[in-house]
N, C-alpha and C. Protein backbone atom coordinates (compact mmCIF):
# COMPACT_ATOMS: atom_id res chain seq x y z
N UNK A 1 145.25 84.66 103.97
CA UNK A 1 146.03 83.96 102.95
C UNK A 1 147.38 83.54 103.52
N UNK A 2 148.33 84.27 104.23
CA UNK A 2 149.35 84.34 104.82
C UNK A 2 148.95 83.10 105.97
N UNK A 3 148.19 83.38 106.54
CA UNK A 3 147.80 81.85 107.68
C UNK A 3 147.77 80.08 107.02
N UNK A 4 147.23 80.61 105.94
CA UNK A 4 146.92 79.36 105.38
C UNK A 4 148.29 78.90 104.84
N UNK A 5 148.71 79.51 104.17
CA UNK A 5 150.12 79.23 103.61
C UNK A 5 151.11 78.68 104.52
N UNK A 6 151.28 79.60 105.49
CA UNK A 6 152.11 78.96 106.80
C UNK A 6 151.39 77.77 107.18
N UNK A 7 150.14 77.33 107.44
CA UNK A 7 149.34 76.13 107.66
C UNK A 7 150.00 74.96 106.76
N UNK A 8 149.82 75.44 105.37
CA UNK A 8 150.50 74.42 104.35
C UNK A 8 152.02 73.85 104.35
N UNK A 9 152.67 74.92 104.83
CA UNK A 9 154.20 74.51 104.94
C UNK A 9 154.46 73.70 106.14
N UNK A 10 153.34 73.98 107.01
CA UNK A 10 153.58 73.18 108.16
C UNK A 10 153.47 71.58 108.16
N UNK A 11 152.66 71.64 107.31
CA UNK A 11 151.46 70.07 107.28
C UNK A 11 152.42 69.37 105.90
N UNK A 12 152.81 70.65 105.01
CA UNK A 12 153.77 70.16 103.60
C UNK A 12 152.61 68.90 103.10
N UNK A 13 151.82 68.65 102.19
CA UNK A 13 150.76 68.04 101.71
C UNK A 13 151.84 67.23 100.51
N UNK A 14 151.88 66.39 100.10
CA UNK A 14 153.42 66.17 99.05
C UNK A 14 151.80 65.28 98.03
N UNK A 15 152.66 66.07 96.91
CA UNK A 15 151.91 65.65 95.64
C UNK A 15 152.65 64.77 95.00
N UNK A 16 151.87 63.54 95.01
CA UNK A 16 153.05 62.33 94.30
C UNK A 16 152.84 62.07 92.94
N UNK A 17 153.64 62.22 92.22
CA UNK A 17 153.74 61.83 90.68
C UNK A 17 153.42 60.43 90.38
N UNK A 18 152.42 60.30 89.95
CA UNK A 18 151.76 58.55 89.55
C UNK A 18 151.82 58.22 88.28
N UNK A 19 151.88 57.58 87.68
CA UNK A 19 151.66 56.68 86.23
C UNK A 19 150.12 56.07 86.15
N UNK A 20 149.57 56.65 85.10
CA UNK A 20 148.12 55.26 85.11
C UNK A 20 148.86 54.30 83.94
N UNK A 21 147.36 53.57 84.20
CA UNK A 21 147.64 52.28 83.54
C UNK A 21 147.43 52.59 81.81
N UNK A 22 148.24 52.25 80.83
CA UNK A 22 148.28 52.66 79.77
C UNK A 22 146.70 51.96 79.56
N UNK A 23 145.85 52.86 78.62
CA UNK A 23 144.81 52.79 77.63
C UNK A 23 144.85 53.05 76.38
N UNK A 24 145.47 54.12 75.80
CA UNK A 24 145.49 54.57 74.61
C UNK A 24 146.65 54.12 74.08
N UNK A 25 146.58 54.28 73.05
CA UNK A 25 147.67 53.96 71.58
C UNK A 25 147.85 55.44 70.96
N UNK A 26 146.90 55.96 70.80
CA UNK A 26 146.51 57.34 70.20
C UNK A 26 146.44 58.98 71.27
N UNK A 27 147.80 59.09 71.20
CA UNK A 27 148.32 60.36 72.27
C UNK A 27 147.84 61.33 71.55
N UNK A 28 147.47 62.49 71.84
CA UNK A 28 147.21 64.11 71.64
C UNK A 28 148.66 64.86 71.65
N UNK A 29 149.10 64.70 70.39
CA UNK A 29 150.82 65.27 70.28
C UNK A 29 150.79 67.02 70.60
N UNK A 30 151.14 66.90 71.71
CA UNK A 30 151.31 68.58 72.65
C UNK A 30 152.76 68.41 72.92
N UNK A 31 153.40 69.71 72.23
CA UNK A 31 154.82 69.72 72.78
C UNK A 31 155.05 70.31 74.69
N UNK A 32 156.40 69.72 74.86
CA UNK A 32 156.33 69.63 76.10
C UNK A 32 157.12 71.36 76.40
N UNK A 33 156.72 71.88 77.47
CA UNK A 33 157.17 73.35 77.81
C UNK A 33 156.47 74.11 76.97
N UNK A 34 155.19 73.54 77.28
CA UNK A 34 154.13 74.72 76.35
C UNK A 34 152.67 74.79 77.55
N UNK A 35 152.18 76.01 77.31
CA UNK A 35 150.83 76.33 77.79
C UNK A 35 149.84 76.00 76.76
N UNK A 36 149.04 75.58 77.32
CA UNK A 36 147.68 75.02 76.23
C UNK A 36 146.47 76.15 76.69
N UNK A 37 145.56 76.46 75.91
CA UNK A 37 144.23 77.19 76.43
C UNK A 37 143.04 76.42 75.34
N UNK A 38 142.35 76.05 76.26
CA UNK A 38 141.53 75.00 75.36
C UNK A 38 139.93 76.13 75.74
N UNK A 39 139.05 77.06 74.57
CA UNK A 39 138.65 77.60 75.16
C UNK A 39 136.89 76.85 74.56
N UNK A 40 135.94 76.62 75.76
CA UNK A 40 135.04 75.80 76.23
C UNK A 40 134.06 76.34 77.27
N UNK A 41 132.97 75.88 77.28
CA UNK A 41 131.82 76.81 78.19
C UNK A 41 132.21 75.41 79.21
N UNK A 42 132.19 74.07 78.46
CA UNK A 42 132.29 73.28 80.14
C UNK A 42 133.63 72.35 79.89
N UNK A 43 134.90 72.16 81.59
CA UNK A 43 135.62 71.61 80.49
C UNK A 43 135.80 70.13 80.20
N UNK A 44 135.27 69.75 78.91
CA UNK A 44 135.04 68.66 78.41
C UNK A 44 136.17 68.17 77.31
N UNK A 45 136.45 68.63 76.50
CA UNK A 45 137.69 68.35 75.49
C UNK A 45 138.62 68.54 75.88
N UNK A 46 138.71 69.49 76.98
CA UNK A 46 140.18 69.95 77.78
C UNK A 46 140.64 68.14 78.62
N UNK A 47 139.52 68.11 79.26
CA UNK A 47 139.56 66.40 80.05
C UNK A 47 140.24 65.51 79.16
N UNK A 48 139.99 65.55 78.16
CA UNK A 48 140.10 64.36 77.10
C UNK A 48 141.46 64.54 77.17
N UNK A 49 141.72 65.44 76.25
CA UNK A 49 143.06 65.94 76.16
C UNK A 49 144.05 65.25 77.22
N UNK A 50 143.63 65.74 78.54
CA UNK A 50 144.33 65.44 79.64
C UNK A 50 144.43 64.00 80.19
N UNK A 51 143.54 63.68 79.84
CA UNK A 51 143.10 62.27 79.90
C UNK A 51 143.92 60.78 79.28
N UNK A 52 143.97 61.52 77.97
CA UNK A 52 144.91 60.83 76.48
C UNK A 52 146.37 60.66 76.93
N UNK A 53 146.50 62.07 77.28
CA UNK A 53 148.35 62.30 77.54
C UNK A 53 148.42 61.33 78.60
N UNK A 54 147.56 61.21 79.93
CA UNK A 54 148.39 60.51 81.08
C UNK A 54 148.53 58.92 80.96
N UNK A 55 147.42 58.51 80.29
CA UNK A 55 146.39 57.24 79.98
C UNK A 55 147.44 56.38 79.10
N UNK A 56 148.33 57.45 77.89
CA UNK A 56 148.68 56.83 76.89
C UNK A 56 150.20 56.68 76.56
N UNK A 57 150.78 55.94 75.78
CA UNK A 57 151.76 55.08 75.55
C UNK A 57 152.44 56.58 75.45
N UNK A 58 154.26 56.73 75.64
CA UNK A 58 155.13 57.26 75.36
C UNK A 58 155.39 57.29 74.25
N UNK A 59 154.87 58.22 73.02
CA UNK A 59 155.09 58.56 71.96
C UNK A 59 156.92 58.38 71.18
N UNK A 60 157.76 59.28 72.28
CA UNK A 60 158.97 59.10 72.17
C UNK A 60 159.78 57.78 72.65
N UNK A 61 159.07 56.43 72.88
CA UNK A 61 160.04 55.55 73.15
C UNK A 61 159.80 54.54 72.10
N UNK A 62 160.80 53.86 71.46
CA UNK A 62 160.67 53.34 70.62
C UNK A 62 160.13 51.85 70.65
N UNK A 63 159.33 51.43 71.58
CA UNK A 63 159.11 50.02 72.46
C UNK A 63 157.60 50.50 73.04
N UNK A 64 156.56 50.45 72.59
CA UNK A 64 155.06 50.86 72.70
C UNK A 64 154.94 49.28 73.13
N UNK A 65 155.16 48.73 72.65
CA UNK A 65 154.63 47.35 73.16
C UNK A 65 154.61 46.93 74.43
N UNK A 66 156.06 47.71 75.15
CA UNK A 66 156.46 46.96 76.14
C UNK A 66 155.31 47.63 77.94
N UNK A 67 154.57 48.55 77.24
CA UNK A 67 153.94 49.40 78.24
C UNK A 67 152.87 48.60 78.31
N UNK A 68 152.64 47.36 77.93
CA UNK A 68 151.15 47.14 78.22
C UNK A 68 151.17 45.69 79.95
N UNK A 69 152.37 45.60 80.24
CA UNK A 69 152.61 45.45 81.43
C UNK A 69 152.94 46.13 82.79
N UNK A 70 152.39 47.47 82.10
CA UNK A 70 152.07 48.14 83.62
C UNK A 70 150.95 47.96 84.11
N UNK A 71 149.91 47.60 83.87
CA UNK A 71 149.25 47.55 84.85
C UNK A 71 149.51 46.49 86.19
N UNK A 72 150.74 45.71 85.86
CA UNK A 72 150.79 44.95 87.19
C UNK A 72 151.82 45.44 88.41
N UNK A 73 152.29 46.76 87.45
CA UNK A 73 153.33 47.67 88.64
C UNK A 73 154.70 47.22 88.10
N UNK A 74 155.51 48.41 88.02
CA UNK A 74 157.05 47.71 87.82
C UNK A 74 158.13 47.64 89.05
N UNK A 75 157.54 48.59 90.10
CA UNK A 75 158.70 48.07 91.24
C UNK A 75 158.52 46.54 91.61
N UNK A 76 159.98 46.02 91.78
CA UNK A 76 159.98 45.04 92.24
C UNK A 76 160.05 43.99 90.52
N UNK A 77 159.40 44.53 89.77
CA UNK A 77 159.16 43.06 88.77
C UNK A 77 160.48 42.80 88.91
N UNK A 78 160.95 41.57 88.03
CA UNK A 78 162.15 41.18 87.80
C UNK A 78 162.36 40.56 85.73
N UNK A 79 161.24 40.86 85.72
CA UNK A 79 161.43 39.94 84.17
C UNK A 79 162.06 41.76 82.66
N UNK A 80 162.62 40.68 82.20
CA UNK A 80 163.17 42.13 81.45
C UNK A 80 162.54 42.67 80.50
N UNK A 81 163.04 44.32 80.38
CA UNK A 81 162.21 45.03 79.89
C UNK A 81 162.52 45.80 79.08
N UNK A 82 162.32 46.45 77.77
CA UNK A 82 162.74 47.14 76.78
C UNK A 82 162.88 48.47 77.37
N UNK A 83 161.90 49.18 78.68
CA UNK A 83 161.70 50.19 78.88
C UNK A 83 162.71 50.57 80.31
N UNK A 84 163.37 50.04 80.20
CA UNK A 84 163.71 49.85 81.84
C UNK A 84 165.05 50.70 81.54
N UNK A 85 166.10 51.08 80.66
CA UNK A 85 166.96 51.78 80.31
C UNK A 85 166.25 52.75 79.13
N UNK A 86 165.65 52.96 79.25
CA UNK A 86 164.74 53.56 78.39
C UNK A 86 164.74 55.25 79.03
N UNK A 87 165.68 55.88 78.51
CA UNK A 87 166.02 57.47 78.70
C UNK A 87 164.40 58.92 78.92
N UNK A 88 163.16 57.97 78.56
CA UNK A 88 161.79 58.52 78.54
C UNK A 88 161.23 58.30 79.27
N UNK A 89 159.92 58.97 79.41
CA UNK A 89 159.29 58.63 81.00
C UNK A 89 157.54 58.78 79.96
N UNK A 90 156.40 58.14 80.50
CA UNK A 90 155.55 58.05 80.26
C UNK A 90 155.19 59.47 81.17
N UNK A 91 153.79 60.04 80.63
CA UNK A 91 153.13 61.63 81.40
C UNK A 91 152.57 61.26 82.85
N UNK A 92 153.16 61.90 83.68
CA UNK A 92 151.82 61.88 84.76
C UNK A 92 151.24 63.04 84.92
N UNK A 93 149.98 63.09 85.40
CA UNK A 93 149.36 63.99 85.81
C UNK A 93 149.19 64.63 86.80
N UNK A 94 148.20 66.05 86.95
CA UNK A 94 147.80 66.64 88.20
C UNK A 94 146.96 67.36 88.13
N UNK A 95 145.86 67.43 88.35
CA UNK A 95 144.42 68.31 88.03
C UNK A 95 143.77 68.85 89.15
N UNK A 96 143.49 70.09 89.04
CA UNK A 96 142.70 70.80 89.35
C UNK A 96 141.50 71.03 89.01
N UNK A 97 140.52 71.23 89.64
CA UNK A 97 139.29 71.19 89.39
C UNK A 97 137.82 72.16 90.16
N UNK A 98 137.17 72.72 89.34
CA UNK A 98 136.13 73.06 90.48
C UNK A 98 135.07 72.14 90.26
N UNK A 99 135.11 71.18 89.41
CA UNK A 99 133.70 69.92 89.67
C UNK A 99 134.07 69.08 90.41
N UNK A 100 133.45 67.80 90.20
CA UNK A 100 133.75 66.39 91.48
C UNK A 100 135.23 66.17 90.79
N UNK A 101 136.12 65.95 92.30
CA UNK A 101 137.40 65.05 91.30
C UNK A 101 136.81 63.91 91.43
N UNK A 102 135.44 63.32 92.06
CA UNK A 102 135.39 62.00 92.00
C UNK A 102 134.55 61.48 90.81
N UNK A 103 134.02 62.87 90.15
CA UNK A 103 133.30 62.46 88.83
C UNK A 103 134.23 62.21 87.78
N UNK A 104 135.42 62.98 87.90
CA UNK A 104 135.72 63.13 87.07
C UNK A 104 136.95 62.07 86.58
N UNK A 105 137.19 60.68 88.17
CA UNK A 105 137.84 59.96 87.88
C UNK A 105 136.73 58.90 87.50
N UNK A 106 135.70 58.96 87.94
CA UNK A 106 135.02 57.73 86.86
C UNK A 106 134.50 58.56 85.42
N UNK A 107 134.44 59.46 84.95
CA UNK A 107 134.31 59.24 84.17
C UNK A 107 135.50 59.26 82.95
N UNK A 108 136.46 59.57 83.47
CA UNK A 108 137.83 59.43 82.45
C UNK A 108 138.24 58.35 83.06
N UNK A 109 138.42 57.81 83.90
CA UNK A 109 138.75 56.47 84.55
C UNK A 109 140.35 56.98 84.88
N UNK A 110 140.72 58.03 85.87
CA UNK A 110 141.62 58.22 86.07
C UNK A 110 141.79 57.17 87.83
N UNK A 111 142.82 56.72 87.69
CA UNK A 111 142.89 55.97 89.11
C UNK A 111 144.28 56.13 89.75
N UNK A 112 145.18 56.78 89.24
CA UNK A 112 145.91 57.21 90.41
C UNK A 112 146.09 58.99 90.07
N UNK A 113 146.01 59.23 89.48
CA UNK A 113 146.32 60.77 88.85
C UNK A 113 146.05 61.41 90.51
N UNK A 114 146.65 62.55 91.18
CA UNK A 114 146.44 63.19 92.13
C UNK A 114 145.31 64.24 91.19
N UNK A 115 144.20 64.59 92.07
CA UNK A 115 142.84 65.08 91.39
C UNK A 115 142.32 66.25 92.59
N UNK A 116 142.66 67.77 93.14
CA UNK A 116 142.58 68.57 93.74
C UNK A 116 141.15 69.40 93.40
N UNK A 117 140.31 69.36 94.45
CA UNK A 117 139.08 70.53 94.51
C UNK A 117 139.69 71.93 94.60
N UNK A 118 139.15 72.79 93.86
CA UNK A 118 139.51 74.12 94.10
C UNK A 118 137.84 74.68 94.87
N UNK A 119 138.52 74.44 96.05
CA UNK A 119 137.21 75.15 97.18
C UNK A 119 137.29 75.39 98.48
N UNK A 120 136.26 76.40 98.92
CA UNK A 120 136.80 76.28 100.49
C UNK A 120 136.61 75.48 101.55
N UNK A 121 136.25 74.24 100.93
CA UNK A 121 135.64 72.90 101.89
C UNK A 121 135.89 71.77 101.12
N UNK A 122 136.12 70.71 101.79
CA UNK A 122 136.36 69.47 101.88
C UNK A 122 137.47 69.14 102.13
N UNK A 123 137.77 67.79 102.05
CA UNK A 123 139.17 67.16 101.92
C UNK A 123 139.88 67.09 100.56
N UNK A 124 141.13 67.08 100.32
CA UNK A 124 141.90 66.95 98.92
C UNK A 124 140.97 68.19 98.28
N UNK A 125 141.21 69.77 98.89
CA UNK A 125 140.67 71.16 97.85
C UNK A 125 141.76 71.95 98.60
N UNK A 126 141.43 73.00 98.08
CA UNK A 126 142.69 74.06 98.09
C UNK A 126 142.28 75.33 97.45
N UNK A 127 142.09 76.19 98.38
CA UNK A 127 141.39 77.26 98.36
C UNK A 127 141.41 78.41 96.97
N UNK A 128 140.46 78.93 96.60
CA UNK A 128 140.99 79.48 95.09
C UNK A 128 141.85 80.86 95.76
N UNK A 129 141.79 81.55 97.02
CA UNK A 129 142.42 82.41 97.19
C UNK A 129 144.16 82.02 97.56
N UNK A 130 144.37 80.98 97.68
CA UNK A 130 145.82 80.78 98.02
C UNK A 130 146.23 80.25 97.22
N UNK A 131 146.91 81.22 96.14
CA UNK A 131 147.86 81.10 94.78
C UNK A 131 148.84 80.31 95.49
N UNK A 132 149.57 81.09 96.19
CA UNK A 132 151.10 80.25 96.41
C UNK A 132 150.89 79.37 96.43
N UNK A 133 150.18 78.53 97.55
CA UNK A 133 149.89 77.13 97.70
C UNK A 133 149.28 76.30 96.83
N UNK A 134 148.72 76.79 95.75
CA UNK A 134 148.74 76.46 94.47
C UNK A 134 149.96 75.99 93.44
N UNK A 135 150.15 77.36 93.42
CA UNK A 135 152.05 77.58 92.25
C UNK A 135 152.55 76.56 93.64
N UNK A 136 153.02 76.72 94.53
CA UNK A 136 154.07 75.75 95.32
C UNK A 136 153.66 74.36 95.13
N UNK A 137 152.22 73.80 95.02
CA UNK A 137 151.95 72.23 94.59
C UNK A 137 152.37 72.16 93.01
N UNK A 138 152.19 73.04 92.45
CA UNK A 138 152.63 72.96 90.53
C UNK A 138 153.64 72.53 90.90
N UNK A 139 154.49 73.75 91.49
CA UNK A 139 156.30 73.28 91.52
C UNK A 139 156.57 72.28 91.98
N UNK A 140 156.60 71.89 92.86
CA UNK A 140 156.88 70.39 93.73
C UNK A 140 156.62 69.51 92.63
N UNK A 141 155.31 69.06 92.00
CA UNK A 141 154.90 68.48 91.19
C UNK A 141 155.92 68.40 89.71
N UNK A 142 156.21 69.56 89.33
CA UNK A 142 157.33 69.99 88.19
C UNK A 142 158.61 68.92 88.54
N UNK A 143 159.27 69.32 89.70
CA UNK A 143 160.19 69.21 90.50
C UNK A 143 160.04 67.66 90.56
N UNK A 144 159.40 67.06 91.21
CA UNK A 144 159.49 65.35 91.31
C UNK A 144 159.12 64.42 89.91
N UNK A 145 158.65 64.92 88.59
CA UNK A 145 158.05 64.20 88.07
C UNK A 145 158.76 64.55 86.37
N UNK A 146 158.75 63.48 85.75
CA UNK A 146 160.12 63.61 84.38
C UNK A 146 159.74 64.25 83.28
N UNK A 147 157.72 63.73 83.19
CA UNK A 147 157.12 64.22 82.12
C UNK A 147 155.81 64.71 82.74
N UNK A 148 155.77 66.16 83.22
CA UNK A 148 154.69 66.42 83.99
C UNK A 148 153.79 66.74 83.09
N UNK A 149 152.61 66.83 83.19
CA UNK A 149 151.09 67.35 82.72
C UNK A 149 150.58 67.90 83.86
N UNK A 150 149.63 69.25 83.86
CA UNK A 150 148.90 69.80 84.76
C UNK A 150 147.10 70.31 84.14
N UNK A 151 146.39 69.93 84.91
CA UNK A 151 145.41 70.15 84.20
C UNK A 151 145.17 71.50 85.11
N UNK A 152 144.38 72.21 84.81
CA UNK A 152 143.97 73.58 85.45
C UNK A 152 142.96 74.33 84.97
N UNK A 153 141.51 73.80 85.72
CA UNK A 153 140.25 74.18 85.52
C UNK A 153 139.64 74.84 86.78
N UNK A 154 139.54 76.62 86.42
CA UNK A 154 138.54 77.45 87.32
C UNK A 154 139.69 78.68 87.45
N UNK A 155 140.02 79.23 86.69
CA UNK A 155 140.71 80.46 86.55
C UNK A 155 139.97 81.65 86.48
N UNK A 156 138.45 81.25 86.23
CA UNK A 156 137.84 82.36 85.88
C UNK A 156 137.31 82.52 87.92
N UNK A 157 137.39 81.22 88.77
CA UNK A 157 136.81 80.98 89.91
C UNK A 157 137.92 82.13 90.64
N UNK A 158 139.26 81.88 90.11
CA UNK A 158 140.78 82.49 90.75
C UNK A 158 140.37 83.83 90.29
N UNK A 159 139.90 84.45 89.01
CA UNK A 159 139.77 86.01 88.59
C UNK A 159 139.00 86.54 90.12
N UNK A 160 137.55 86.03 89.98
CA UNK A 160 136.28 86.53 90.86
C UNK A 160 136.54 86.47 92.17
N UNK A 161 137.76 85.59 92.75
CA UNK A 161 138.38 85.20 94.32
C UNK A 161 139.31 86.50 94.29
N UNK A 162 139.96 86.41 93.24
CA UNK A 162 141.42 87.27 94.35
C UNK A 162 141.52 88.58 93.51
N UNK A 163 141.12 88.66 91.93
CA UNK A 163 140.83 89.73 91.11
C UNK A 163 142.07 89.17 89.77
N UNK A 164 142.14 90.19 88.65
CA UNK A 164 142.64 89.82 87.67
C UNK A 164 143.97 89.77 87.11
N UNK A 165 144.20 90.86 88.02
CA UNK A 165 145.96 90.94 87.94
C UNK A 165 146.63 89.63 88.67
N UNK A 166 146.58 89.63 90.21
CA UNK A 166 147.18 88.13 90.74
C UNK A 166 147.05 87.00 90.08
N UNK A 167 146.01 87.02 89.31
CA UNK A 167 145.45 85.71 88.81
C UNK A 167 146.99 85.90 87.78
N UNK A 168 146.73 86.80 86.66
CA UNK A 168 147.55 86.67 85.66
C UNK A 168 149.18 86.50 86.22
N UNK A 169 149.17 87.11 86.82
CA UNK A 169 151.06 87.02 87.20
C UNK A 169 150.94 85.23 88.28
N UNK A 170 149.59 84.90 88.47
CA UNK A 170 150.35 83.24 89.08
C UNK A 170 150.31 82.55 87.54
N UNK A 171 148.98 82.70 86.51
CA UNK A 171 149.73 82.02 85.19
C UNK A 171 151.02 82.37 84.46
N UNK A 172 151.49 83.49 84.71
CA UNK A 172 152.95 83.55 84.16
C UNK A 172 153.72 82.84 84.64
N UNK A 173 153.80 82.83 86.19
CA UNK A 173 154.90 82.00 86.79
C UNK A 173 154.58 80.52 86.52
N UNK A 174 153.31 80.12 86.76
CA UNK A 174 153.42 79.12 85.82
C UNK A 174 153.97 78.73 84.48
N UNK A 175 153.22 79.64 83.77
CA UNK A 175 153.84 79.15 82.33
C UNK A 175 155.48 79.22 82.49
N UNK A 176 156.39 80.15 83.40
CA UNK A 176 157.85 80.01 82.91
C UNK A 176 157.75 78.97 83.55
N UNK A 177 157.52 78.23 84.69
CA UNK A 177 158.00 76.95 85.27
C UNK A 177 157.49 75.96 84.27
N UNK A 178 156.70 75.66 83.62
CA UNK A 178 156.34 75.26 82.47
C UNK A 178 157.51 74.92 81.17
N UNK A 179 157.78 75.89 81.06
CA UNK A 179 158.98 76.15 79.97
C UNK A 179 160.06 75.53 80.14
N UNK A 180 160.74 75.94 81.51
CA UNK A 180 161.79 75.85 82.37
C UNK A 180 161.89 74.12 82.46
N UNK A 181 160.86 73.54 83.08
CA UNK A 181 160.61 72.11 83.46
C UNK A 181 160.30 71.21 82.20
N UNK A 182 160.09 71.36 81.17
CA UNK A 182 159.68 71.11 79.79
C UNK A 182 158.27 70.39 79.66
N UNK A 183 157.20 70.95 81.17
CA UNK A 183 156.07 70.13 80.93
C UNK A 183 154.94 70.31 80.11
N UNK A 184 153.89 70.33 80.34
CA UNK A 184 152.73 70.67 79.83
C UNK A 184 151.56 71.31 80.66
N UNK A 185 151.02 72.34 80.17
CA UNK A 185 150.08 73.13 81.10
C UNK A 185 149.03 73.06 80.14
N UNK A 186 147.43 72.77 80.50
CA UNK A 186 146.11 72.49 79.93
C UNK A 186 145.82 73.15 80.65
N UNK A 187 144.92 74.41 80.55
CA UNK A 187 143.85 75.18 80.71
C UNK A 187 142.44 75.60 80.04
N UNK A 188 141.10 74.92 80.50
CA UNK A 188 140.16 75.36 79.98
C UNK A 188 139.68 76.75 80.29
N UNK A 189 139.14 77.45 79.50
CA UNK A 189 138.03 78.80 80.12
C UNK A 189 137.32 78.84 78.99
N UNK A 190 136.34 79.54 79.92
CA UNK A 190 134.65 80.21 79.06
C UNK A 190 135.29 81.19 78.43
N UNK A 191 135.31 81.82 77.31
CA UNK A 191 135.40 83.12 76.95
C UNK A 191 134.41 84.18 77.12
N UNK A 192 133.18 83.81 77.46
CA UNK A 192 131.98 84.34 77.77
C UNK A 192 132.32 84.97 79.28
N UNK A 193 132.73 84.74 80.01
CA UNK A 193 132.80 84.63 81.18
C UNK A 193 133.91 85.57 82.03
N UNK A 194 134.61 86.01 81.05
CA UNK A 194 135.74 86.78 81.77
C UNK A 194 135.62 87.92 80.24
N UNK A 195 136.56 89.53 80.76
CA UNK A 195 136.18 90.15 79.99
C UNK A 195 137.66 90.25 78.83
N UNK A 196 136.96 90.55 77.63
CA UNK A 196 137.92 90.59 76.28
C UNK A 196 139.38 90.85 76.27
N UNK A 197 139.71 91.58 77.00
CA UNK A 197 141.07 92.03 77.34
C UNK A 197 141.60 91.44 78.01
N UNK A 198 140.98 90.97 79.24
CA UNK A 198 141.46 89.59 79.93
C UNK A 198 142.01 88.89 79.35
N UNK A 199 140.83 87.87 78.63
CA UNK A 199 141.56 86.95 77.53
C UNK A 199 142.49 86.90 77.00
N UNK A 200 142.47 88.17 75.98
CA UNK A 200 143.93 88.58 75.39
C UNK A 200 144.89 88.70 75.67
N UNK A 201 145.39 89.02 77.17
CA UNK A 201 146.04 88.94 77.87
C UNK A 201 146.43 87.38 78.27
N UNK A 202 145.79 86.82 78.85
CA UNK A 202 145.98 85.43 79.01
C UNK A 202 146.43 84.64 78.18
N UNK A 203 145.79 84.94 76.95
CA UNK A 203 146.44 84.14 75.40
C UNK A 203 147.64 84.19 74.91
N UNK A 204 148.50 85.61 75.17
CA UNK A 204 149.64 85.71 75.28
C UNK A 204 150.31 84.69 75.78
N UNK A 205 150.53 83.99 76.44
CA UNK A 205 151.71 83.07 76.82
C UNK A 205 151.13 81.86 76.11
N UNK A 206 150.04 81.16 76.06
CA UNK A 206 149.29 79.97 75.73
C UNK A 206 149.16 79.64 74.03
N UNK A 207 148.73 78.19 74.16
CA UNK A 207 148.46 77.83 72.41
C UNK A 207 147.37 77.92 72.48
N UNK A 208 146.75 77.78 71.66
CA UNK A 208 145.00 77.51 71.58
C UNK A 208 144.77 76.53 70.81
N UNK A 209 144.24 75.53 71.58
CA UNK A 209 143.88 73.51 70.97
C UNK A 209 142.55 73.67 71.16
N UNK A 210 142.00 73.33 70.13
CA UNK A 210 140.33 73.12 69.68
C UNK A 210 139.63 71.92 69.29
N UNK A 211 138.79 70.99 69.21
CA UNK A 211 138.56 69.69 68.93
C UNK A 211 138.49 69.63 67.00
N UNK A 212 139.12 68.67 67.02
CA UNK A 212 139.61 68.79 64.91
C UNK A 212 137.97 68.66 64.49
């Protein structure tokens, strides 16, 4: 674990904060500096969720209209803009994953969102045993970005890798950087799948969002 970590600081992997292209009108109102626990056998409503927030218009700016010219990029434009002194920032994202991130950008149609494998192989994954290098991409991510979102699917993968205690004290430090940064943390789990007390434990810091 210690190798890899030093590996990571060496190479420093930089997670860039992206904007997608607005789709929605209709945001999933999640306050910001909160933990979410969305609990699900596969995660499917958790996606959505995550999906809505990055996809969709800035709830808090009073100029919804003016977002439907991003998709042509705003560095560089020159024509004026309601949003451009505009004190708000639209969500970006950052997801974690133990399925395809490449399924999972066609099928939410995510196209710039940074989209991380949690595994011990391939390119763009990141091992479930190296928390830090985990929590250190959250932070960075916290750290560069105005209105962060984090998606975070396979905690139960992090229990069975490293055991149950580490697991829980890297979601705490999450959740305070969470708080601290005023972003948003989405977490799916099985409840089937990890044991009762666990849970309970885990639920402690988190909300619990269910499909209406």
């Amino acid at each position: 674990m210690i190798k890899d970590l030093i590996k990571w600081i060496k190479t420093k992997p930089e997670v860039v904060p992206s904007t997608e292209a607005v789709e929605n009108m209709a945001v999933v109102e999640l306050g910001r500096g909160c933990s979410y626990l969305v609990k699900e056998s596969r995660p499917q409503f958790s996606l959505e969720v995550f999906a809505s927030l990055v996809k969709g218009v800035c709830r808090e700016c009073n100029q919804p209209e003016a977002f439907h010219c991003e998709s042509i990029g705003c560095d560089g434009c020159t024509f004026p803009c309601p949003c451009k002194d505009c004190k708000y920032s639209r969500a970006q994202g950052l997801c974690f994953t133990t399925g395809s991130p490449e399924q999972i950008r066609n099928d939410f149609l995510l196209q710039t969102t940074p989209i991380y494998w949690i595994s011990r192989h391939g390119e763009e994954s990141v091992s479930p045993a190296n928390l830090e290098v985990i929590a250190e991409m959250i932070s960075r991510f916290f750290g560069r970005s105005k209105n962060p979102v984090v998606f975070f699917d396979g905690v139960e993968y992090l229990i069975a890798t490293v055991g149950f205690i580490p697991t829980l004290k890297f979601l705490r430090d999450i959740h305070e950087s969470t708080v601290i940064c005023k972003a948003i943390f989405i977490m799916p789990i099985n409840p089937r799948a990890i044991d009762k007390k666990e849970l309970a434990l885990i639920e402690r810091d988190m909300r619990d969002i269910a499909p209406s």
